[in-house]
Protein backbone atom coordinates (compact mmCIF):
# COMPACT_ATOMS: atom_id res chain seq x y z
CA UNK A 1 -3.01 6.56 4.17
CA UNK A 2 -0.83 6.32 7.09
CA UNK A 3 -0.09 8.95 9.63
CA UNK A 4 3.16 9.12 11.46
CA UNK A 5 4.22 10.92 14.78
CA UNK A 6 7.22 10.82 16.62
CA UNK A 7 8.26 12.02 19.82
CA UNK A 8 11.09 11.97 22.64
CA UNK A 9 13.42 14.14 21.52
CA UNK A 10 15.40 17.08 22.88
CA UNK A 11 18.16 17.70 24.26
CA UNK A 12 20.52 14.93 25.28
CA UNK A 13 24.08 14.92 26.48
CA UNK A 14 26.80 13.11 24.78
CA UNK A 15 27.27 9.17 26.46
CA UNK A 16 23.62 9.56 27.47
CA UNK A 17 20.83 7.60 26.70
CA UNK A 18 16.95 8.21 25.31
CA UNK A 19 13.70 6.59 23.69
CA UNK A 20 11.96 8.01 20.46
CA UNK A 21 8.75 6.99 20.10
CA UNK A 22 6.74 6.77 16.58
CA UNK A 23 2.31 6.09 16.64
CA UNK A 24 1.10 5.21 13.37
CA UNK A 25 -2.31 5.82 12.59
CA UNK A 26 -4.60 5.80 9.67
CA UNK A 27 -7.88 4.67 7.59
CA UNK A 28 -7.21 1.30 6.23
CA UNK A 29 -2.88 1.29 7.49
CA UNK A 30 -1.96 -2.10 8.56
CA UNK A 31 0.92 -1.43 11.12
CA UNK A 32 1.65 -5.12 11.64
CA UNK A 33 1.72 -5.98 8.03
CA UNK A 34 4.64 -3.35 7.45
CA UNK A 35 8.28 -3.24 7.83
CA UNK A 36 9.20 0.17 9.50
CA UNK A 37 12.03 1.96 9.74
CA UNK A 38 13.98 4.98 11.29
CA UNK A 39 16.26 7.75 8.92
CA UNK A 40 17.75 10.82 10.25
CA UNK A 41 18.81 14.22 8.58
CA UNK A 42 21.54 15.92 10.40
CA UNK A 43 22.10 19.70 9.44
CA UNK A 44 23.38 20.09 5.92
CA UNK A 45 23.45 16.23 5.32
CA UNK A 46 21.35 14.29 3.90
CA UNK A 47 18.78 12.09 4.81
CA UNK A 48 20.57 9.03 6.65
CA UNK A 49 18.99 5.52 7.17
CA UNK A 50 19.36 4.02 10.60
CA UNK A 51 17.63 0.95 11.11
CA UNK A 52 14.48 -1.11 9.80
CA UNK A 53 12.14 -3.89 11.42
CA UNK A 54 10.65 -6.60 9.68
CA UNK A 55 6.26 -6.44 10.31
CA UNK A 56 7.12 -8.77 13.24
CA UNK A 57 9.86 -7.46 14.91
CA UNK A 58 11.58 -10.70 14.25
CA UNK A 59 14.76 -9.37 11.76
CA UNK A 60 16.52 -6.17 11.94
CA UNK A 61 19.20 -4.40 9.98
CA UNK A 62 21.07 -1.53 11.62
CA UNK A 63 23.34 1.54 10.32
CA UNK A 64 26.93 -0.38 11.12
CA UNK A 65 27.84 2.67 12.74
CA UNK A 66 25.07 2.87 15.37
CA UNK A 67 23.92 -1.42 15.76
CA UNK A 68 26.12 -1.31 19.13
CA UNK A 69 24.40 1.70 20.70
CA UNK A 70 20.41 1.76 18.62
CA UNK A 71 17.99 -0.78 19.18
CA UNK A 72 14.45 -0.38 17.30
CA UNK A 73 11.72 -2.43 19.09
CA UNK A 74 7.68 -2.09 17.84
CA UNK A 75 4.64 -2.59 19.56
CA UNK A 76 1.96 -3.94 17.03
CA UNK A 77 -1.21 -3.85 19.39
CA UNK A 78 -0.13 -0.24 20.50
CA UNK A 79 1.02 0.70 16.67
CA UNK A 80 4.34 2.41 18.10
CA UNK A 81 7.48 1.87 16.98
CA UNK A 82 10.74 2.57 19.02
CA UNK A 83 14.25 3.19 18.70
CA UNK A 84 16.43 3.27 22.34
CA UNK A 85 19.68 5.32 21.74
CA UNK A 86 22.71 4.78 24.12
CA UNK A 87 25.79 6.30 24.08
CA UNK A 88 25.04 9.53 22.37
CA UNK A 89 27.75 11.12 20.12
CA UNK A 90 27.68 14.84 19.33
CA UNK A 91 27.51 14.07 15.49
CA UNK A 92 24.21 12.85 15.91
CA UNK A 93 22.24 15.91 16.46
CA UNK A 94 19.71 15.26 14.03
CA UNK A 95 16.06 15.32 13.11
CA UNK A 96 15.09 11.75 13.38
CA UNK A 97 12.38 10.10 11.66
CA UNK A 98 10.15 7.27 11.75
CA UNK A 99 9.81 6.00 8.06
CA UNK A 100 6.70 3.74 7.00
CA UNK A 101 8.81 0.59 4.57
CA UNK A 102 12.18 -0.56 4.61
CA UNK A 103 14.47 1.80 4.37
CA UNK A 104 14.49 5.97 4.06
CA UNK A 105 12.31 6.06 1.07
CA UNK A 106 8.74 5.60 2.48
CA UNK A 107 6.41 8.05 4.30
CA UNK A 108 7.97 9.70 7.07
CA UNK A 109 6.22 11.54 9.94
CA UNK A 110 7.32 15.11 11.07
CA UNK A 111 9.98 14.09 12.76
CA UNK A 112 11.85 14.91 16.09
CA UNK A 113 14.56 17.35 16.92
CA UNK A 114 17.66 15.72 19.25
CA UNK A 115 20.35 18.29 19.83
CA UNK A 116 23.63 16.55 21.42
CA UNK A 117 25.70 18.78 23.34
CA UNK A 118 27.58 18.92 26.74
């Protein structure tokens, strides 16, 4: 079973830039042998797919919206995946989450608050 933590959020300012973080643990989870991905759930919305990562970081797909400003990067060794945000827009105050599969339908860890505001 897989365990997923992310981290890096908080409070940003619009046109700005930050890192999430995800670490994937777990008995018997193969982080290089999966395709990850990251959703997010603004409030009152529902949960939004951003991008996913093929198990060797070798094809992506990104939200059209966001594949200008997001790019998701993993780690295997380190089991971390990544997702660098640039150019921050206040309608993407969100919980953000990193999702174990392709897509938003897998196991997803706790997720991470980012509040966009001036």
């Amino acid at each position: 079973q897989v365990q997923l933590v992310e981290s890096g959020g908080g409070s940003v300012t619009p046109g700005g830039s930050t890192r999430l973080s995800c670490t994937a643990s777990g008995i018997g989870f193969d982080f290089s042998s999966n395709a990850m991905s990251w959703a997010r759930q603004a409030p009152g919305k529902e949960l939004e797919w951003i991008a996913s990562l093929t198990p060797d970081g070798s094809v992506d797909k990104t939200l059209d919206s966001v594949k200008d400003r997001f790019i998701m990067a993993r780690d295997n060794a380190e089991k971390k995946l990544y997702l660098q945000m640039n150019n921050w827009r206040i309608e993407e105050t969100a919980m953000y989450y990193c999702v174990k599969g392709w897509g938003k339908g897998g196991t997803r860890g706790p997720g991470t608050q980012v509040t966009v505001s001036s």
